[in-house]
N, C-alpha and C. Protein backbone atom coordinates (compact mmCIF):
# COMPACT_ATOMS: atom_id res chain seq x y z
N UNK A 1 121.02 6.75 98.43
CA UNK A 1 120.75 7.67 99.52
C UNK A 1 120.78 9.08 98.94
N UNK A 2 119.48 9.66 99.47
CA UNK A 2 119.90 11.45 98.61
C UNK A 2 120.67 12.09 99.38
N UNK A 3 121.60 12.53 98.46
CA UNK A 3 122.61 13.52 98.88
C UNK A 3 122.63 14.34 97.71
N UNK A 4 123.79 15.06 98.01
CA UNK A 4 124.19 16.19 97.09
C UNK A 4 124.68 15.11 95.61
N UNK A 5 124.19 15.58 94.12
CA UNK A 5 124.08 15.08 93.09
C UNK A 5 123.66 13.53 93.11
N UNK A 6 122.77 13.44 94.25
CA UNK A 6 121.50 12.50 93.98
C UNK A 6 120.88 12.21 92.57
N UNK A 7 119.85 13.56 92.92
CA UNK A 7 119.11 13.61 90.86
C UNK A 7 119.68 13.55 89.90
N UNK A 8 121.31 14.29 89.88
CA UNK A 8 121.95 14.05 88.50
C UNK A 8 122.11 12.87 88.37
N UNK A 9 122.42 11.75 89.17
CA UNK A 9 123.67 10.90 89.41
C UNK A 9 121.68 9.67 88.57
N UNK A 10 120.92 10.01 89.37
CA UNK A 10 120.02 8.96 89.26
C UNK A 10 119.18 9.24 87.68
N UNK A 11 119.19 10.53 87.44
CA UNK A 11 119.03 10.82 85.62
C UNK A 11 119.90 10.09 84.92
N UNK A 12 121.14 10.14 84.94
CA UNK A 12 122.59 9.32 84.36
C UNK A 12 121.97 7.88 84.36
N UNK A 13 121.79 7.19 85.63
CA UNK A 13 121.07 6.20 85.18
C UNK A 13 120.11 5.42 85.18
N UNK A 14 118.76 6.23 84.77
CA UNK A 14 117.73 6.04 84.23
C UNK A 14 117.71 6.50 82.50
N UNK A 15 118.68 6.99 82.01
CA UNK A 15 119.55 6.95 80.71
C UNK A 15 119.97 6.13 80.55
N UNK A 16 120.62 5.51 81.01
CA UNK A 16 121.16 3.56 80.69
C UNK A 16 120.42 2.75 81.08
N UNK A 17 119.01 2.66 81.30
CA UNK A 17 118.19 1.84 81.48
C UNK A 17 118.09 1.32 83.36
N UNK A 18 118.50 1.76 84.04
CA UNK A 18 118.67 0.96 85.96
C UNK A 18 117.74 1.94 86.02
N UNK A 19 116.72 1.01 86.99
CA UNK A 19 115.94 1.86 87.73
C UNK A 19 116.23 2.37 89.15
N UNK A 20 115.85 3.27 89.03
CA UNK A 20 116.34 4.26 90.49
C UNK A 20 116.00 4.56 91.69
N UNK A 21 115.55 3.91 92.48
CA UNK A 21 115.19 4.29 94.21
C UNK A 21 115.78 5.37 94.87
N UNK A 22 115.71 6.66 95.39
CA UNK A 22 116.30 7.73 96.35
C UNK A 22 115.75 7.13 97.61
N UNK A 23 116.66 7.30 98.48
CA UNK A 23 116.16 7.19 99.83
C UNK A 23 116.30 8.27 100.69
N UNK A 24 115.21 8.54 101.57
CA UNK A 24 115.85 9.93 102.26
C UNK A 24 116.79 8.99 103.39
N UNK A 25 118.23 10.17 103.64
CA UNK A 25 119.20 9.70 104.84
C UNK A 25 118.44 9.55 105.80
N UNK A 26 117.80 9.95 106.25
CA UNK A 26 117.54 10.05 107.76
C UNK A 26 116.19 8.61 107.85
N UNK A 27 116.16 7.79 106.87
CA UNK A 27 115.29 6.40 106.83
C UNK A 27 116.61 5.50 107.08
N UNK A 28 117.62 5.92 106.06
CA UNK A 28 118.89 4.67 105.45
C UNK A 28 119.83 4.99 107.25
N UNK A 29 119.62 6.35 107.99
CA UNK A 29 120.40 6.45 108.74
C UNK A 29 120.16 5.26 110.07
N UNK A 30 119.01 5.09 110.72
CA UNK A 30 118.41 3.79 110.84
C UNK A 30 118.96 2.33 110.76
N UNK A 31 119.59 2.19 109.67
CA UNK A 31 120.24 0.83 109.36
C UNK A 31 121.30 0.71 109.19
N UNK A 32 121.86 2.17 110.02
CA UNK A 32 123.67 2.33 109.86
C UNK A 32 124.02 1.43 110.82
N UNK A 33 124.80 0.57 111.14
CA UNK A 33 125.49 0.04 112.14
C UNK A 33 127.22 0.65 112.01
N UNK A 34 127.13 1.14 113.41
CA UNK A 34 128.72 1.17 113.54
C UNK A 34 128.99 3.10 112.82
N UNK A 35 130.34 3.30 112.96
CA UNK A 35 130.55 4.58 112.29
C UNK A 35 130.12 4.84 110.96
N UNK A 36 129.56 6.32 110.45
CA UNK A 36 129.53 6.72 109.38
C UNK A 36 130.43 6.30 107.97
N UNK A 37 130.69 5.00 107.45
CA UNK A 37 132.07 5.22 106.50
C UNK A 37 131.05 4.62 105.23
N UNK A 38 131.98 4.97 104.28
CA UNK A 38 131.35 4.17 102.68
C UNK A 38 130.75 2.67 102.89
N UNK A 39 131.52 2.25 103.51
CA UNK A 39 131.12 0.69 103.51
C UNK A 39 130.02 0.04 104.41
N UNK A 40 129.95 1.51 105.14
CA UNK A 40 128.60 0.72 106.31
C UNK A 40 127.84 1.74 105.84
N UNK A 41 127.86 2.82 104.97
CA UNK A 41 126.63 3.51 104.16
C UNK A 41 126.07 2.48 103.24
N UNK A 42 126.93 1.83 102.72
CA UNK A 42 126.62 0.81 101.73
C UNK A 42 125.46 -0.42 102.47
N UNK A 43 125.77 -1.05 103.47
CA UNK A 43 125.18 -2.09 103.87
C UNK A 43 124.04 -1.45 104.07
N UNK A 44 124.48 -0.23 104.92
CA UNK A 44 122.68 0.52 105.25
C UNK A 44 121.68 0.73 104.30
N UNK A 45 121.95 1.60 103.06
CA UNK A 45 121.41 1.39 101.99
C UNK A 45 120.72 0.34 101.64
N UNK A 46 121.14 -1.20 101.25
CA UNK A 46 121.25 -2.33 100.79
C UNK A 46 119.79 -2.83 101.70
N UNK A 47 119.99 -2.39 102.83
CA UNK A 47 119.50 -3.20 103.93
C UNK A 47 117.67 -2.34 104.16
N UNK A 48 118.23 -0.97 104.21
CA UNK A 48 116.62 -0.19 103.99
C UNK A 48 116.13 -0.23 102.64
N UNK A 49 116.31 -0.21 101.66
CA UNK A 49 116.04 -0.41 100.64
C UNK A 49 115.18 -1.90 100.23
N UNK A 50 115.59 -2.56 101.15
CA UNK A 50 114.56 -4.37 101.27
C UNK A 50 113.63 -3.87 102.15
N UNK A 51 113.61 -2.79 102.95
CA UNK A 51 112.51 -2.89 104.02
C UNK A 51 111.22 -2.62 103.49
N UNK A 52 110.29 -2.88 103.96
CA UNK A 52 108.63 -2.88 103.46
C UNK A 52 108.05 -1.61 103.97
N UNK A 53 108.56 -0.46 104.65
CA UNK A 53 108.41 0.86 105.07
C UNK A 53 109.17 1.69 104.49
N UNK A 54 109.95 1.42 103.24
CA UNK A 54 110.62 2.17 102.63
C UNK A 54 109.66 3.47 101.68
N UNK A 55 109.98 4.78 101.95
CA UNK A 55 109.44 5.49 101.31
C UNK A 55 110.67 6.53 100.44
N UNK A 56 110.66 6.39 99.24
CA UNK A 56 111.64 6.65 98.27
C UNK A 56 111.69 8.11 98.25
N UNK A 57 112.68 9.00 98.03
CA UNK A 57 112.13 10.61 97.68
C UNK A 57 111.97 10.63 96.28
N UNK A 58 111.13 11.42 95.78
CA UNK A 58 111.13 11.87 94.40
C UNK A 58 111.95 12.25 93.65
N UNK A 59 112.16 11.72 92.75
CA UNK A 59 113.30 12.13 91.77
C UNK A 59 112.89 13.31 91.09
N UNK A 60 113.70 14.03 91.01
CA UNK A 60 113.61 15.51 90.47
C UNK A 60 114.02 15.58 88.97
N UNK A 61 113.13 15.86 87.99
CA UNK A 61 114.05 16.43 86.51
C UNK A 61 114.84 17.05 86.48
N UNK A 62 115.53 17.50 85.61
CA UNK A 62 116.59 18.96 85.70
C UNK A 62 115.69 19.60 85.89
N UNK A 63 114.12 20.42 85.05
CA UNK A 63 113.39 21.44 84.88
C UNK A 63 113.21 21.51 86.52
N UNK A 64 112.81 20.52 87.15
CA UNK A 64 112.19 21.03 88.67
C UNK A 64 113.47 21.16 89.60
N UNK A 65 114.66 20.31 89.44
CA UNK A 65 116.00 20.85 89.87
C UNK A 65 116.20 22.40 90.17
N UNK A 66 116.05 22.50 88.71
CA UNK A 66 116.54 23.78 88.13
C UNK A 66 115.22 24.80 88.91
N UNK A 67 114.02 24.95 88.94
CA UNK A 67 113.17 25.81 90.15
C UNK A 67 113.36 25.23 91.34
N UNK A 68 113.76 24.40 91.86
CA UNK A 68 113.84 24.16 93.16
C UNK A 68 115.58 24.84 93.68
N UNK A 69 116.14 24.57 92.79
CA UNK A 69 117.63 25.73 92.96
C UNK A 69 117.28 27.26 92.98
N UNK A 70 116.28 27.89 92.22
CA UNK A 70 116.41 29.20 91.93
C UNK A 70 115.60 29.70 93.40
N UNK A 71 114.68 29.01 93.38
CA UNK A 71 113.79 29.38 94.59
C UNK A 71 114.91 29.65 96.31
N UNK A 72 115.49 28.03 96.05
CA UNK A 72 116.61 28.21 97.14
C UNK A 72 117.71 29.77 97.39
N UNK A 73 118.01 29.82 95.94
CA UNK A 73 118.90 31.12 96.06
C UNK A 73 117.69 32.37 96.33
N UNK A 74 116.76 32.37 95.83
CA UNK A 74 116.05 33.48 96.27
C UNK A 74 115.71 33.80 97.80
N UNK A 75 115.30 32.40 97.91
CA UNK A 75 114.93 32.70 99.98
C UNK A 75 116.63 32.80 100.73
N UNK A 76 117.86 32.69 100.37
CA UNK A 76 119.17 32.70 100.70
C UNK A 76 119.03 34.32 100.62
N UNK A 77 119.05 34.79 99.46
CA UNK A 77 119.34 36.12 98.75
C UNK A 77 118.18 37.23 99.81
N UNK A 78 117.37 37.01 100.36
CA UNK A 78 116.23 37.47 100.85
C UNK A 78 116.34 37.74 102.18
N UNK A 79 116.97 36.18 102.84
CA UNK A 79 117.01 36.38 103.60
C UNK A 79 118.55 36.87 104.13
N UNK A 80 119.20 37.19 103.75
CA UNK A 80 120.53 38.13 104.06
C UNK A 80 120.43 39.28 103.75
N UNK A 81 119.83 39.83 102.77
CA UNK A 81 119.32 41.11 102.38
C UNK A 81 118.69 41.90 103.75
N UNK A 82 117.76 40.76 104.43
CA UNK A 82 116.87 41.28 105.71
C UNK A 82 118.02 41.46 106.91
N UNK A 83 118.84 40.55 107.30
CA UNK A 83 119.88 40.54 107.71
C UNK A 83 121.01 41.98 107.38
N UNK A 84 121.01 41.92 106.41
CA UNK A 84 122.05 43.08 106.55
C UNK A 84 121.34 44.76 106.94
N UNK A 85 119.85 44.52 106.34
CA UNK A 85 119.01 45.88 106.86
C UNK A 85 119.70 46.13 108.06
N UNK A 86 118.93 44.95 108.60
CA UNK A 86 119.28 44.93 110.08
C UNK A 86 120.43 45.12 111.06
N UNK A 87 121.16 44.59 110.07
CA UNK A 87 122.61 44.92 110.84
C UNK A 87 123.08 46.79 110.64
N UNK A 88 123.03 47.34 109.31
CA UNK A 88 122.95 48.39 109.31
C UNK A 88 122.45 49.07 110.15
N UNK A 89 120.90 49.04 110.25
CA UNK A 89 119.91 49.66 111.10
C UNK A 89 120.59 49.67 112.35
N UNK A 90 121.17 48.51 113.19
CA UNK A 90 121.52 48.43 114.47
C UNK A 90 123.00 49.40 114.66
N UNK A 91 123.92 49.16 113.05
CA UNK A 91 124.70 50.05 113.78
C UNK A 91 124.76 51.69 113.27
N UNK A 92 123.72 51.89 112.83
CA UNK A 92 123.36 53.55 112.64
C UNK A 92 123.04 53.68 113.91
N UNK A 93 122.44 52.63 114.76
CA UNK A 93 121.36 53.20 115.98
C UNK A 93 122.21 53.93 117.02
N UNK A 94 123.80 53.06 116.93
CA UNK A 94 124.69 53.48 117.37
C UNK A 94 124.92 54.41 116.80
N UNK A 95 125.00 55.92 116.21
CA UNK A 95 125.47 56.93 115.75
C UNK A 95 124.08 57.85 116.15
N UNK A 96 123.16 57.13 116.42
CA UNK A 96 121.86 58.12 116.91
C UNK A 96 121.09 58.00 115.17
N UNK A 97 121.34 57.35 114.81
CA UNK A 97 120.61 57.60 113.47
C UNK A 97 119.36 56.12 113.58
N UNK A 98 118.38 57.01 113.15
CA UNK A 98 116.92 55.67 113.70
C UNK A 98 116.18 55.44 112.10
N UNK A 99 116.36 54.33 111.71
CA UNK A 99 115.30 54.19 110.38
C UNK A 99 114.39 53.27 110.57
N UNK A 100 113.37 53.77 110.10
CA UNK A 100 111.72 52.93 110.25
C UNK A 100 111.70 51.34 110.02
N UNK A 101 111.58 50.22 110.26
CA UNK A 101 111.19 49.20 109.71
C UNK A 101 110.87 48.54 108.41
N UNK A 102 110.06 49.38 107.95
CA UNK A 102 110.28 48.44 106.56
C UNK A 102 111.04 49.23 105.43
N UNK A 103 111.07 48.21 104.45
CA UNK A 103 111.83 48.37 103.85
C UNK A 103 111.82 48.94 102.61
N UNK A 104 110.90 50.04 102.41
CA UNK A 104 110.66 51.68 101.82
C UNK A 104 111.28 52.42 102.83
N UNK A 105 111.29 52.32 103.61
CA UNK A 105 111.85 53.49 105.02
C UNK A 105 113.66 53.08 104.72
N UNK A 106 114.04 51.99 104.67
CA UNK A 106 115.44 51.76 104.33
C UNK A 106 115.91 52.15 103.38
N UNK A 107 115.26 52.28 102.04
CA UNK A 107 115.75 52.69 100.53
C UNK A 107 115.59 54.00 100.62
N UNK A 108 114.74 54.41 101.64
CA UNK A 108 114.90 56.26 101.52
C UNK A 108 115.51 56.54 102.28
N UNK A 109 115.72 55.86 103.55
CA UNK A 109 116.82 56.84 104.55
C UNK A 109 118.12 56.58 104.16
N UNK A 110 118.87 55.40 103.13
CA UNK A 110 119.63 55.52 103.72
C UNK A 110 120.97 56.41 102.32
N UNK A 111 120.28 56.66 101.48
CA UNK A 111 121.13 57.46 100.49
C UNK A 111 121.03 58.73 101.01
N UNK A 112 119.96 59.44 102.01
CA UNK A 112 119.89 61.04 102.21
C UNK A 112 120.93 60.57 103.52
N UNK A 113 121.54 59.42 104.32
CA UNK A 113 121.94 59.29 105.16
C UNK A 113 123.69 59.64 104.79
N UNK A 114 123.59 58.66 103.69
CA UNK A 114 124.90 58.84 103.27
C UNK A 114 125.18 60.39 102.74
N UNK A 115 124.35 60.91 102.42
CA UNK A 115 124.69 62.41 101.61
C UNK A 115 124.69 63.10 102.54
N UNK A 116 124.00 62.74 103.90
CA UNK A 116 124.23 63.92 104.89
C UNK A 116 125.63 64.04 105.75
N UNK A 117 126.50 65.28 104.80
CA UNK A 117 127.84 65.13 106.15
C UNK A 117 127.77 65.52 107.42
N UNK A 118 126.82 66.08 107.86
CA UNK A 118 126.84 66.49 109.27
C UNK A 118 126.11 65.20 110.12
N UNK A 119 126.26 64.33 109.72
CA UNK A 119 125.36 62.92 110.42
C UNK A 119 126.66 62.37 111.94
N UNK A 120 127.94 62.80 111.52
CA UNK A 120 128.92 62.43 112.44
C UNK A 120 129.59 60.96 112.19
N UNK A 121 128.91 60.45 110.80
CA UNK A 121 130.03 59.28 110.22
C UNK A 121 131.25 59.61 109.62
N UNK A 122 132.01 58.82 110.03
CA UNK A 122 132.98 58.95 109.18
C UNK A 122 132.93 58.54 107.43
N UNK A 123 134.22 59.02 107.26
CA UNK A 123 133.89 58.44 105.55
C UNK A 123 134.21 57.37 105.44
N UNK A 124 134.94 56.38 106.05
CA UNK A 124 135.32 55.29 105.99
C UNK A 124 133.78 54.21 106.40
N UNK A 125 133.16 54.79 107.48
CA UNK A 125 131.72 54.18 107.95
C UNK A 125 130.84 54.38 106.24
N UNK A 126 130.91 55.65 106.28
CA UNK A 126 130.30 56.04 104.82
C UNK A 126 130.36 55.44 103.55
N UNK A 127 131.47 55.14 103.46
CA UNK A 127 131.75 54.45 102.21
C UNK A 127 131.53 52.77 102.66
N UNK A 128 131.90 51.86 103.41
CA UNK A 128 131.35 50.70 104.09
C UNK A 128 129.82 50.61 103.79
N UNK A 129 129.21 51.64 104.30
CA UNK A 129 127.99 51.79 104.02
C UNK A 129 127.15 51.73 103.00
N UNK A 130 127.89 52.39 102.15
CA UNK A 130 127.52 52.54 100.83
C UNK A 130 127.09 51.47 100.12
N UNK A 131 128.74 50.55 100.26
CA UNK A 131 128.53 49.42 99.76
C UNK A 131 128.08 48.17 100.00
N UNK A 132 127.49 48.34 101.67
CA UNK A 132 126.34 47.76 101.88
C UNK A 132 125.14 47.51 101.31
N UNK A 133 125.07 48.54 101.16
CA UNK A 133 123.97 49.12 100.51
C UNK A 133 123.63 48.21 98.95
N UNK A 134 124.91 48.97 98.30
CA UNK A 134 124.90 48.33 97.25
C UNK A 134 124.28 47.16 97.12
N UNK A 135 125.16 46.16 97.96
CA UNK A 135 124.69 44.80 98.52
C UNK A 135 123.79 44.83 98.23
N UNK A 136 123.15 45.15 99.31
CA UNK A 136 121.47 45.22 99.80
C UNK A 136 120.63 45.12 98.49
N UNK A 137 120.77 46.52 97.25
CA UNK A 137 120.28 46.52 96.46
C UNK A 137 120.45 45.27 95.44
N UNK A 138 121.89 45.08 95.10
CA UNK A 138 122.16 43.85 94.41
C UNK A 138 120.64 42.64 94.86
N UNK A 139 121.00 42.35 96.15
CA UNK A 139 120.09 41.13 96.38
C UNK A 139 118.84 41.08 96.17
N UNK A 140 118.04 42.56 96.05
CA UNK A 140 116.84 42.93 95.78
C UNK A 140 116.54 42.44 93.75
N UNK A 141 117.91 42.09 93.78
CA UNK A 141 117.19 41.95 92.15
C UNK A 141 116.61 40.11 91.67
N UNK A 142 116.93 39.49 92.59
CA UNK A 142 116.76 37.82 92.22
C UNK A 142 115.32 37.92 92.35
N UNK A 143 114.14 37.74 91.10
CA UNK A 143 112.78 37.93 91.28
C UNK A 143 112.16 36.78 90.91
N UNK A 144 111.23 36.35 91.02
CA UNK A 144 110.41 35.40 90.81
C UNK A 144 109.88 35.35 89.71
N UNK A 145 110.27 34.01 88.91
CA UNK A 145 110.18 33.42 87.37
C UNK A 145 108.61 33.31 87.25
């Protein structure tokens, strides 16, 4: 059943010679009888795995592992990055402070934001901010291989 260290577990042994079937859960889930436990994962398995509608998932190399992980952290990294704009943005809006939508309008407003002391933040907001920011920038660096 694929789960978490599926591919490793099924590389390991297709190295000792067993050939390897993945099943997606949600086929093997189907032939669960009774509660979720090891032993009735087991029968389920056993039992979809004979069926004649069985469709196996693809086994992954490390190499495609390994881009199918990086990609994951990138759309993670991307999408919290957008998230935190946003959260910023919403609570400047609260201080009367308005920044444009995208996200050239964010990298410029918001260092003249922080440098401006008459904006009515505190320094404690200010410095929070900052290192939002930081954030923000940090996540902007995971780029495409």
């Amino acid at each position: 059943e694929s789960c978490g260290g599926a591919h490793y577990w099924a590389r390991k042994a297709r190295s000792v010679g067993h050939e390897v079937v993945i099943l997606d859960p949600r086929f093997v889930k189907a032939f669960r009888v009774g509660q979720k436990t090891d032993a009735n994962d087991v029968i389920a398995i056993a039992a979809a795995s004979f069926s004649p509608n069985v469709r196996p998932c693809k086994s992954l190399t490390q190499a495609q592992q390994s881009l199918q992980s990086i990609e994951r952290m990138r759309a993670l990294a991307e999408k919290q990055k957008r998230q935190l704009a946003n959260q910023i943005r919403s609570l400047l809006l609260e201080f009367g402070i308005v920044i444009k939508q995208s996200e050239c309008a964010f990298r410029q407003a918001i260092p003249e934001i922080l440098e401006d002391s008459d904006n009515g933040l505190t320094a404690g907001l200010r410095q929070c901010l900052a290192q939002c920011y930081e954030l923000f920038k940090a996540q902007s660096t995971l780029k495409k291989h």
